[in-house]
C-alpha atoms as a PDB file:
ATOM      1  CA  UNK A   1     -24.162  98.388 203.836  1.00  0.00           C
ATOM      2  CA  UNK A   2     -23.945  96.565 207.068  1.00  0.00           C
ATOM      3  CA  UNK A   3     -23.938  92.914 207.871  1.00  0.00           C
ATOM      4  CA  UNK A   4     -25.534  91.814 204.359  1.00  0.00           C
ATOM      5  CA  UNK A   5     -24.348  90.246 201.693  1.00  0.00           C
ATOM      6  CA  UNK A   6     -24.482  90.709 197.563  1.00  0.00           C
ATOM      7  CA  UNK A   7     -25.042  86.939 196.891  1.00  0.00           C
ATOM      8  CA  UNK A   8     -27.044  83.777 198.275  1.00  0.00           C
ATOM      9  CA  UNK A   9     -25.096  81.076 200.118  1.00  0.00           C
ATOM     10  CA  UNK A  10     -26.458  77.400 199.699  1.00  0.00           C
ATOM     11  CA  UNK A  11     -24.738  74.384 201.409  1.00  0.00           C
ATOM     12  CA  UNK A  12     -21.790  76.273 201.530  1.00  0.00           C
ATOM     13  CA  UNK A  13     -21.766  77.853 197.574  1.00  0.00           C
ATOM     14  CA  UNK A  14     -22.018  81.426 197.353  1.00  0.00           C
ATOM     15  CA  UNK A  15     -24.394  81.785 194.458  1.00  0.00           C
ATOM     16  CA  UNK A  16     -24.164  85.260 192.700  1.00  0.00           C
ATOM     17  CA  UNK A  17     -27.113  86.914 191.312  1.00  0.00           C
ATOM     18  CA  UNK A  18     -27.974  86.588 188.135  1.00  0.00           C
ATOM     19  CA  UNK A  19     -27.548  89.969 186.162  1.00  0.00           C
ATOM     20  CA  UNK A  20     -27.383  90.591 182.269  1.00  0.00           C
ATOM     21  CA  UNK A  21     -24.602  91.763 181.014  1.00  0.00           C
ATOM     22  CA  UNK A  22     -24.390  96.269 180.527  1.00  0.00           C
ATOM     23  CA  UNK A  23     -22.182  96.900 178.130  1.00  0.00           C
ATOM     24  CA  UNK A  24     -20.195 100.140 178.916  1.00  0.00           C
ATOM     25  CA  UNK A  25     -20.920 103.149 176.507  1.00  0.00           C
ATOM     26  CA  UNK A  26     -18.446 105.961 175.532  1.00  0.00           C
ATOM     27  CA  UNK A  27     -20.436 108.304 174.784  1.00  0.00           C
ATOM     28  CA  UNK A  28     -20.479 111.655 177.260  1.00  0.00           C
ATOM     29  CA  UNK A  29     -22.821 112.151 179.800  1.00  0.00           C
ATOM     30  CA  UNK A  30     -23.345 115.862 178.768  1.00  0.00           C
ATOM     31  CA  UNK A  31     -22.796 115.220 175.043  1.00  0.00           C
ATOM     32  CA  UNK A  32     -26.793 116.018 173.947  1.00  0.00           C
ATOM     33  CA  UNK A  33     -26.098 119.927 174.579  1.00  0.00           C
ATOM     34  CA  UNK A  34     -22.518 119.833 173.253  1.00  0.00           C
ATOM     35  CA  UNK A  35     -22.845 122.024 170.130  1.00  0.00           C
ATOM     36  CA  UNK A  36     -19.607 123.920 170.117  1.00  0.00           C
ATOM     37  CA  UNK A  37     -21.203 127.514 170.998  1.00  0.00           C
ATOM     38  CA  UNK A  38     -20.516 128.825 174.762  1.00  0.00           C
ATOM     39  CA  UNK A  39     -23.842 129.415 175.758  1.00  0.00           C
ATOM     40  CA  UNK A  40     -25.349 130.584 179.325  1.00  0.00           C
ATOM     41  CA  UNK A  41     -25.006 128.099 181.973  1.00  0.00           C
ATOM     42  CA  UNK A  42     -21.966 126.768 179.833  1.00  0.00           C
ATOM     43  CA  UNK A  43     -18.516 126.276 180.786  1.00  0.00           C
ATOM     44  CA  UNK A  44     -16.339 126.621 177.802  1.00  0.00           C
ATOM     45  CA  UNK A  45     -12.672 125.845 176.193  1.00  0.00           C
ATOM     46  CA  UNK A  46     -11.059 127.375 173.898  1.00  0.00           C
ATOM     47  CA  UNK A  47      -8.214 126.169 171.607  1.00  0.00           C
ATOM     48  CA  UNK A  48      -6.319 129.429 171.736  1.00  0.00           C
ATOM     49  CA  UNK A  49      -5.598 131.748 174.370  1.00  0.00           C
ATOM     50  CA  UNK A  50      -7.835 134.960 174.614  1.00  0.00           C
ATOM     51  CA  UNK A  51     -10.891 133.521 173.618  1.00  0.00           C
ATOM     52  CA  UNK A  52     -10.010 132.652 169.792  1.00  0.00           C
ATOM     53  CA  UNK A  53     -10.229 128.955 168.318  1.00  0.00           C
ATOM     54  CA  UNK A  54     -12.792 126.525 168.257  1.00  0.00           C
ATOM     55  CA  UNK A  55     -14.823 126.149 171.063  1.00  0.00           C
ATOM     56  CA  UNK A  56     -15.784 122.970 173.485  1.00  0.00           C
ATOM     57  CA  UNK A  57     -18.894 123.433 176.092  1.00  0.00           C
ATOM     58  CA  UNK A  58     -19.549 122.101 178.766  1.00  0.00           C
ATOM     59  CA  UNK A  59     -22.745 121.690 181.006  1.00  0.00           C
ATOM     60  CA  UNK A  60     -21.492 120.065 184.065  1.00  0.00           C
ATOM     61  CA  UNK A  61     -18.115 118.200 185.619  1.00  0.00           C
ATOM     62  CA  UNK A  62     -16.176 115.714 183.817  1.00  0.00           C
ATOM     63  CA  UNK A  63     -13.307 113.897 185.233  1.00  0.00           C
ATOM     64  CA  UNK A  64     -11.588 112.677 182.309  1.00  0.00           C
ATOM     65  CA  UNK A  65     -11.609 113.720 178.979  1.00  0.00           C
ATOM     66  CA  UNK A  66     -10.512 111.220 177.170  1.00  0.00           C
ATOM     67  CA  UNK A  67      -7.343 110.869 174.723  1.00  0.00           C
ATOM     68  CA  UNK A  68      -8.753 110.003 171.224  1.00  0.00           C
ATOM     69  CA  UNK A  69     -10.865 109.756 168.987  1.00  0.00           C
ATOM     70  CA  UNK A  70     -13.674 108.726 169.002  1.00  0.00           C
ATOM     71  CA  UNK A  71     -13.757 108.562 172.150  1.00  0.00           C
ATOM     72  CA  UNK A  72     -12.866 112.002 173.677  1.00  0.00           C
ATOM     73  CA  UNK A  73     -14.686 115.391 174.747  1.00  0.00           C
ATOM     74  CA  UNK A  74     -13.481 117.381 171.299  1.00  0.00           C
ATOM     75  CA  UNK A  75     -13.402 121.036 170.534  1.00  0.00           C
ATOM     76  CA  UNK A  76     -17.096 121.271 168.534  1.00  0.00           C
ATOM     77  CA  UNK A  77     -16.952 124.519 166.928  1.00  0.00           C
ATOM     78  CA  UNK A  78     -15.372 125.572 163.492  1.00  0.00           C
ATOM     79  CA  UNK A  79     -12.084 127.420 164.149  1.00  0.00           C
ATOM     80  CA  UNK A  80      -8.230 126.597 164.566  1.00  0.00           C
ATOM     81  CA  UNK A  81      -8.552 123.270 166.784  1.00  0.00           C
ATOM     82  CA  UNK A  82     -11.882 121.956 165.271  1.00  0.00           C
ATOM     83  CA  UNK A  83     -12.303 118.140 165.981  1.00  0.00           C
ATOM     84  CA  UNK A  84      -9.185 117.803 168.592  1.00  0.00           C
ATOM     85  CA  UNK A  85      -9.510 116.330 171.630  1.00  0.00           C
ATOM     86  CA  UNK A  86      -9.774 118.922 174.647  1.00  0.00           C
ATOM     87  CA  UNK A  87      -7.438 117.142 176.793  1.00  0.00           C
ATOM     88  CA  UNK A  88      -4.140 118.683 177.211  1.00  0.00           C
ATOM     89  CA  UNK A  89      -4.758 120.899 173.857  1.00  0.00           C
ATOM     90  CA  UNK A  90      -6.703 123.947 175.864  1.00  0.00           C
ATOM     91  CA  UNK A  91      -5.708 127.440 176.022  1.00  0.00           C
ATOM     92  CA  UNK A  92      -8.643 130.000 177.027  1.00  0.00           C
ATOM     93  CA  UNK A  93     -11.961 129.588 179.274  1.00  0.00           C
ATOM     94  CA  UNK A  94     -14.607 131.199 179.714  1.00  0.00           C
ATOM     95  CA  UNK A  95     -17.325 130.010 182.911  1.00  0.00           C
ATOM     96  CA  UNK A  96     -20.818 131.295 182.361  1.00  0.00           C
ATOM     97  CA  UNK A  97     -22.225 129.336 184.299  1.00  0.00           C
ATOM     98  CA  UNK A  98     -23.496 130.234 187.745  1.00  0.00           C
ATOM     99  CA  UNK A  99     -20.863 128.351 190.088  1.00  0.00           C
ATOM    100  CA  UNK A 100     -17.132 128.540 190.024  1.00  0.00           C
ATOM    101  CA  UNK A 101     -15.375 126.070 187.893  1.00  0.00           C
ATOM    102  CA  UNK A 102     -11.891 124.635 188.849  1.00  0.00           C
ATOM    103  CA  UNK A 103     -10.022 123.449 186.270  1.00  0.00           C
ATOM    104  CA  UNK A 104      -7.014 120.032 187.194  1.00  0.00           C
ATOM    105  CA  UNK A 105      -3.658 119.119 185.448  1.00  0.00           C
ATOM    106  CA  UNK A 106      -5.002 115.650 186.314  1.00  0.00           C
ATOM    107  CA  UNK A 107      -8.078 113.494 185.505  1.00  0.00           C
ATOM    108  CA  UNK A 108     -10.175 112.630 188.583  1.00  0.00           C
ATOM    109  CA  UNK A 109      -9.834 116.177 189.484  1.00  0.00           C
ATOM    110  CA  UNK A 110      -6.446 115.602 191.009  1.00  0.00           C
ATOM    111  CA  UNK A 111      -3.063 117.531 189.975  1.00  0.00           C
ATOM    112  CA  UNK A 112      -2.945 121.816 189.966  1.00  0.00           C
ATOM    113  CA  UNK A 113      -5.905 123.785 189.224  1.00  0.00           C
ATOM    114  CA  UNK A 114      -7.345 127.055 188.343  1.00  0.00           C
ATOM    115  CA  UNK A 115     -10.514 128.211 190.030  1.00  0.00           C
ATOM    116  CA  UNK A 116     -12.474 130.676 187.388  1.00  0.00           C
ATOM    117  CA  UNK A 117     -15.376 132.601 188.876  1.00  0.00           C
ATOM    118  CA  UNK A 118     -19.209 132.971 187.436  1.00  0.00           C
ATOM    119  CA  UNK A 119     -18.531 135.074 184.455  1.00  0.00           C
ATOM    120  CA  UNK A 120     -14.356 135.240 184.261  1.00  0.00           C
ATOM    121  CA  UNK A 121     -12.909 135.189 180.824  1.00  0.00           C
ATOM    122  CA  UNK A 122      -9.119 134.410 180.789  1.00  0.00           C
ATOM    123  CA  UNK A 123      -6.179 132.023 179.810  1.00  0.00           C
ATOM    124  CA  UNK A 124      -4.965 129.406 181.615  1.00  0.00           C
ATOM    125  CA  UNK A 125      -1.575 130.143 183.700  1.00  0.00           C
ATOM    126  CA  UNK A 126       1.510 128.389 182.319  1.00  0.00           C
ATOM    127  CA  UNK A 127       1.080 125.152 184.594  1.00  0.00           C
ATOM    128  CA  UNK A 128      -2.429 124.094 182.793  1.00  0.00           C
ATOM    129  CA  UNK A 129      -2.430 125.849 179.333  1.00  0.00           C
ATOM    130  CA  UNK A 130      -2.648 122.605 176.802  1.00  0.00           C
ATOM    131  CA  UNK A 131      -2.082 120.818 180.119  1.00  0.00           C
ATOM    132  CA  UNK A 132      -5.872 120.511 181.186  1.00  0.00           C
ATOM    133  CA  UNK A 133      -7.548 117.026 181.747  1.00  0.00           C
ATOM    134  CA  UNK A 134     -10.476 117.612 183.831  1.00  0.00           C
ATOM    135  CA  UNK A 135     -12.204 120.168 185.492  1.00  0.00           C
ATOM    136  CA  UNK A 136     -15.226 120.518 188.201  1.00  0.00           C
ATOM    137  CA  UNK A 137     -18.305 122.936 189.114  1.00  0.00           C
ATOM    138  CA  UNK A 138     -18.246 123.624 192.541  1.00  0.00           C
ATOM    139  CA  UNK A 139     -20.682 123.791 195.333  1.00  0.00           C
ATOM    140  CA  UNK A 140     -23.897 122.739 193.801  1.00  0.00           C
ATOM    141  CA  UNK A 141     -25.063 120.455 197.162  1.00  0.00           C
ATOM    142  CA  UNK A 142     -28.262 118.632 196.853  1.00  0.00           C
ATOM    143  CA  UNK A 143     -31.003 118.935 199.274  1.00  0.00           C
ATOM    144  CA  UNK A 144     -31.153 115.116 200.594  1.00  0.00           C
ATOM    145  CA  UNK A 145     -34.589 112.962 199.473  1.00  0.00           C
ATOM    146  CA  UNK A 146     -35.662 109.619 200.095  1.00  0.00           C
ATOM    147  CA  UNK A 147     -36.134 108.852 196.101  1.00  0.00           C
ATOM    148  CA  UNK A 148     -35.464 105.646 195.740  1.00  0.00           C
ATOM    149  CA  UNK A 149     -37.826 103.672 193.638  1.00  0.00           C
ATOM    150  CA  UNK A 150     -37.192 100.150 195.617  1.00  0.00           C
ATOM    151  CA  UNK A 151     -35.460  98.792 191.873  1.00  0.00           C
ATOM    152  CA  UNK A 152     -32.064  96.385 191.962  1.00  0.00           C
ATOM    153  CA  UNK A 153     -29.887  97.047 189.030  1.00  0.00           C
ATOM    154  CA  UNK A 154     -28.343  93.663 190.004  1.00  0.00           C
ATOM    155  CA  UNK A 155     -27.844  93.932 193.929  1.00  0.00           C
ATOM    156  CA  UNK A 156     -30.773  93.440 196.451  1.00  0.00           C
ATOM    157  CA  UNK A 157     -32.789  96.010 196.670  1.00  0.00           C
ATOM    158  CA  UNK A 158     -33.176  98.217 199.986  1.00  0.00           C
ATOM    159  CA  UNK A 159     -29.145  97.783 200.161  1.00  0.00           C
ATOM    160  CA  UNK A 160     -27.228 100.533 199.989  1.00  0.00           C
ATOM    161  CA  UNK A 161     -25.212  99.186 196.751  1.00  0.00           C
ATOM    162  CA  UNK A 162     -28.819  98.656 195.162  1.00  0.00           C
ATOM    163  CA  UNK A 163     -29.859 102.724 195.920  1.00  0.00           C
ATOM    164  CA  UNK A 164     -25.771 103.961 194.936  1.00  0.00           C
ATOM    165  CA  UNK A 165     -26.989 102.070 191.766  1.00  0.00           C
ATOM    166  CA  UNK A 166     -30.349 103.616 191.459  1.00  0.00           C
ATOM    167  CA  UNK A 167     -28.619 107.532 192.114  1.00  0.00           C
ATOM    168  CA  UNK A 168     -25.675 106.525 189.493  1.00  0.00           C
ATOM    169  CA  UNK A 169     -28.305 105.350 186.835  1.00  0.00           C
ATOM    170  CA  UNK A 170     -31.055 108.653 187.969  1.00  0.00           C
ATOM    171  CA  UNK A 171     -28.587 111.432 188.473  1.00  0.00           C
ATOM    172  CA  UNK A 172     -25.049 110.528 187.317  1.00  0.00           C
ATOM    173  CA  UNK A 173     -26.205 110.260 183.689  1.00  0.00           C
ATOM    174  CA  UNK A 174     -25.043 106.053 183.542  1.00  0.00           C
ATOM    175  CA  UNK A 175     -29.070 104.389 182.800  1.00  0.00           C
ATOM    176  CA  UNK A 176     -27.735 101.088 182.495  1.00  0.00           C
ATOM    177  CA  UNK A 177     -25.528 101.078 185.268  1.00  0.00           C
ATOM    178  CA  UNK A 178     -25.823  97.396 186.780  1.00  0.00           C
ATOM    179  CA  UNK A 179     -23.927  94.373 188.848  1.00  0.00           C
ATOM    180  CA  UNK A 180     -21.704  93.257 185.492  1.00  0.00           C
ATOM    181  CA  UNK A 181     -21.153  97.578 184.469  1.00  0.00           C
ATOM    182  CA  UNK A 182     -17.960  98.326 182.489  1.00  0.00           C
ATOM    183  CA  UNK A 183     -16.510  94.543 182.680  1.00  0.00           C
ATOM    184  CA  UNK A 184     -16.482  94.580 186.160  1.00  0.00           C
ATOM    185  CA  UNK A 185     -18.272  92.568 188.824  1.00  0.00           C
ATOM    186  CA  UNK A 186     -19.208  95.046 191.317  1.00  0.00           C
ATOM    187  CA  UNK A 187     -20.803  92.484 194.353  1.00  0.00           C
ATOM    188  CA  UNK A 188     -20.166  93.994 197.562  1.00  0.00           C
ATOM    189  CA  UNK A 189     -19.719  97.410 198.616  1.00  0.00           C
ATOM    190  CA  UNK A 190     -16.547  96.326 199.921  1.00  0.00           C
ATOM    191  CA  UNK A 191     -15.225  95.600 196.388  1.00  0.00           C
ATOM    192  CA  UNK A 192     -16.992  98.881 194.593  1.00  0.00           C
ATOM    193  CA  UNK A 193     -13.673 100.939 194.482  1.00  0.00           C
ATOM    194  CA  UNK A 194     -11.802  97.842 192.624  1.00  0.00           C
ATOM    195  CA  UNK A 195     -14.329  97.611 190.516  1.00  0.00           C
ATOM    196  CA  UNK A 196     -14.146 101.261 189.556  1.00  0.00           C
ATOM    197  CA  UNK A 197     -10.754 100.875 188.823  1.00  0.00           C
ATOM    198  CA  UNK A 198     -11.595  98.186 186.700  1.00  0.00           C
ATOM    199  CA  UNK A 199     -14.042  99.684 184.886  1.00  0.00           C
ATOM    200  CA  UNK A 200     -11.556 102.891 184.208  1.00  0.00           C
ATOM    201  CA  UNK A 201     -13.293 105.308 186.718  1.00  0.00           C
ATOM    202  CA  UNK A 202     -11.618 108.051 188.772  1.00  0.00           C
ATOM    203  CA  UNK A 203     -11.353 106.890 192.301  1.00  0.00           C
ATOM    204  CA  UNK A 204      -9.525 108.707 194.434  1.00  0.00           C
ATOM    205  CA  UNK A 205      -9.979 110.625 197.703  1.00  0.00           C
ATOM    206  CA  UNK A 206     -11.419 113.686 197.091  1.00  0.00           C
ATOM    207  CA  UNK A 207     -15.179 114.046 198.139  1.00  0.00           C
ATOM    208  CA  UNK A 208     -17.488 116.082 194.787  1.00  0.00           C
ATOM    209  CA  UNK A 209     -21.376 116.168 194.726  1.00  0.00           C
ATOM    210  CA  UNK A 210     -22.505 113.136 193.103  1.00  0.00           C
ATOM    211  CA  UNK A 211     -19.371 111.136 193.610  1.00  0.00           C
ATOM    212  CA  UNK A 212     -20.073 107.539 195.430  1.00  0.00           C
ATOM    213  CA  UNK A 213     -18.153 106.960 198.668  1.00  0.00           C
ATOM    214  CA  UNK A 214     -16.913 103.864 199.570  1.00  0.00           C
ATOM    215  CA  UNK A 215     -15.967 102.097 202.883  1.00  0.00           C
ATOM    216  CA  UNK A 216     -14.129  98.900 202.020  1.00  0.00           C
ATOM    217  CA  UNK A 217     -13.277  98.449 205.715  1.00  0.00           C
ATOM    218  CA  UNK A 218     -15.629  98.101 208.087  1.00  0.00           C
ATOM    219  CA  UNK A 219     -17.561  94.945 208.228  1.00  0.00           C
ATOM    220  CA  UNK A 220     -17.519  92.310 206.638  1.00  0.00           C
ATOM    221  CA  UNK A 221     -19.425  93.819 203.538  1.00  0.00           C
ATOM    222  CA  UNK A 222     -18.604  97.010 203.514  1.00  0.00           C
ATOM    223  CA  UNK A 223     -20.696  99.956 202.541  1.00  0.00           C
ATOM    224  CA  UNK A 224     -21.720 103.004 199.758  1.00  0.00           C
ATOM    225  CA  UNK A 225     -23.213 106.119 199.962  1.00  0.00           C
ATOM    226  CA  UNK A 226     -24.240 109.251 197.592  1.00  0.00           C
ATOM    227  CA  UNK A 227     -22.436 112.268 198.485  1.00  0.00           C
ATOM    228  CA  UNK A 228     -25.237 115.317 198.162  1.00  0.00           C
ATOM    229  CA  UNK A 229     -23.156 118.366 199.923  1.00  0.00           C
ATOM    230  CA  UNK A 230     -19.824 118.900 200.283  1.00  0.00           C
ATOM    231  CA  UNK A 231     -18.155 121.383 202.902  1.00  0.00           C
ATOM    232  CA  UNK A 232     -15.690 124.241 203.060  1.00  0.00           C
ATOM    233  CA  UNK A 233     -13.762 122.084 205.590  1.00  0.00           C
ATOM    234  CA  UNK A 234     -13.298 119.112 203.251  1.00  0.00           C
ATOM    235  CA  UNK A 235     -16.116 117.443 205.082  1.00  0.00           C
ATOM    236  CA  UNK A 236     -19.388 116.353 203.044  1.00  0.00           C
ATOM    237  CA  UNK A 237     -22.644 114.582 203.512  1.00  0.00           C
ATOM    238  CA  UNK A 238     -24.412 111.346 202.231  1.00  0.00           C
ATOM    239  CA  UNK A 239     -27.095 109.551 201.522  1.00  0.00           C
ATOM    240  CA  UNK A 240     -27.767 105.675 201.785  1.00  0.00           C
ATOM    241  CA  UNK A 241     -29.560 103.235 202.786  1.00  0.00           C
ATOM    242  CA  UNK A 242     -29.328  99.853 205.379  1.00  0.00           C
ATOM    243  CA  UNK A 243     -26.530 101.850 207.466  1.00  0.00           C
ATOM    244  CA  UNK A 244     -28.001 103.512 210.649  1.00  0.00           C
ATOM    245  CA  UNK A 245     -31.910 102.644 209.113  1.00  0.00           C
ATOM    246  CA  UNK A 246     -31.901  98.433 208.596  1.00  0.00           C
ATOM    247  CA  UNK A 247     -32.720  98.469 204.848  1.00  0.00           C
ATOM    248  CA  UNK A 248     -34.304 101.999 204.497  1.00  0.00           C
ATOM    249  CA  UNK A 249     -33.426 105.488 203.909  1.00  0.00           C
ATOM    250  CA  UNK A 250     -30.617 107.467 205.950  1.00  0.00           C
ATOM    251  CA  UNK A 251     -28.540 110.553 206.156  1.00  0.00           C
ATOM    252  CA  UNK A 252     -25.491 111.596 207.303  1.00  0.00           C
ATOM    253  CA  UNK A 253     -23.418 115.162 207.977  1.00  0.00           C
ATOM    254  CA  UNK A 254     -19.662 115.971 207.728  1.00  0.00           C
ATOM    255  CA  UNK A 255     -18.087 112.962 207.217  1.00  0.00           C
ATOM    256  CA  UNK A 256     -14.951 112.554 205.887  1.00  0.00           C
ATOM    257  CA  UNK A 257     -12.746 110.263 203.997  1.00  0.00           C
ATOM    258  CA  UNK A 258      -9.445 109.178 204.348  1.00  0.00           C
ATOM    259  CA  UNK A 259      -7.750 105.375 206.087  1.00  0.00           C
ATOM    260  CA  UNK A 260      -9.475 105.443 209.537  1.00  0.00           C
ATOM    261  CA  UNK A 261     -12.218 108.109 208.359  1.00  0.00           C
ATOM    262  CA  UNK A 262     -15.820 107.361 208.019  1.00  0.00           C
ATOM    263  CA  UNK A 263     -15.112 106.433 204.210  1.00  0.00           C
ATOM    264  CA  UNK A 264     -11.747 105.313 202.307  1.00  0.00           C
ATOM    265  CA  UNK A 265     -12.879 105.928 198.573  1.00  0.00           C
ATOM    266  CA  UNK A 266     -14.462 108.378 196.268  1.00  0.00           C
ATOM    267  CA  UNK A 267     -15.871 106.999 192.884  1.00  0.00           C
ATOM    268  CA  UNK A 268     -16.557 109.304 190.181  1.00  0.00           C
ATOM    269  CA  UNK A 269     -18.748 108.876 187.066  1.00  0.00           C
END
């Protein structure tokens, strides 16, 4: 977002918007179809090695599985392991669905991994057996589309904070995502990767389908994009709004993030 700013200045006062308040739920994104049987499309833990145990699915990425109760991704099915949380208690995988999964010592999908292919069964090696905190489907890039419904979820609309909000509450499973979401005042784009941090999401520098990219550098406001493809070369592509188009729709290839890159920040949901 260039050269415009998240609240109204009168006389002098910067007046922020007036939001409600979104209280932050724990529950899953991908909880619905969590029912503890690996089924196609799934990828799927297993409490013991080779398979054996009870059994936690999966239908898509997750950064961070949580640490307890209630709160946590748990093994679903009935078997040795039933009801524990998946983090850091995993043994066995098994990917069926159609992209390769990689699985990180680390939330945020930082750490050592484990790339399994479309299909593999196995164990995880010695660094991430019962040492497992997040893991992440790749490839998967979105064809770009100018979708945006014009809404505000608390930020002016045809800004690109107000259509990051819109793709976080459409496609990144978070409906009441808003200016006020997880404690956090979110304002300018400038301040989005603070206020992740706040609100106790991944941010880090590594670029995923879906994740929100952040430039809290240039400008005076900053800007936000939605990252739709992502490239063998580390590079990736976005979508956004009020950058090169003055509060419309706009697209961008093979960008890259990093302290004098294009963007500094990757937010994950």
């Amino acid at each position: 977002m260039k050269n415009i700013r998240t609240t109204l200045t009168v006389a002098g006062t910067a007046l922020a918007m007036a939001v409600p308040l979104v209280v932050a739920t724990s529950v899953p994104a991908f909880a619905a179809g969590r029912d503890g049987v690996c089924e196609s499309g799934e990828f799927c833990y297993y409490y013991n090695s080779d398979n054996a145990g009870s059994v936690s699915d999966f239908a898509g990425s997750v950064s961070n599985y949580g640490s307890t109760q209630p709160d946590c991704y748990e093994f679903k099915s009935a078997g040795s392991g039933q009801g524990l949380c998946v983090k850091n208690n995993a043994a066995s995988v098994w990917n069926r669905s159609a992209r390769t999964v990689r699985v990180y010592y680390n939330s945020g999908y930082e750490g050592a991994y484990q790339d399994f292919a479309p299909g593999a069964k196995g164990n995880l090696n010695t660094t991430l057996k019962n040492n497992d905190a997040s893991h992440l489907f790749l490839g998967g890039n979105q064809t770009p589309v100018d979708d945006y419904d014009g809404s505000s979820h608390g930020f002016y609309a045809g800004q690109c904070t107000a259509f990051a909000a819109f793709r976080i509450a459409t496609r990144l499973g978070v409906p009441g995502f808003g200016n006020s979401w997880g404690d956090a005042h979110w304002g300018n784009a400038n301040t989005w990767d603070d206020a992740a941090r706040t609100a106790g999401l991944p941010v880090n520098t590594t670029p995923t389908v879906g994740s929100i990219a952040v430039n809290d550098v240039s400008g005076t406001y900053g800007h936000v994009a939605y990252v739709n493809a992502v490239h063998s070369d580390g590079s990736f592509d976005v979508e956004e709004y009020n950058y090169n188009n003055p509060t419309a729709y706009g697209t961008r290839s093979h960008v890259r993030v990093g302290a004098q890159a294009e963007f500094q920040w990757m937010i994950h949901f």
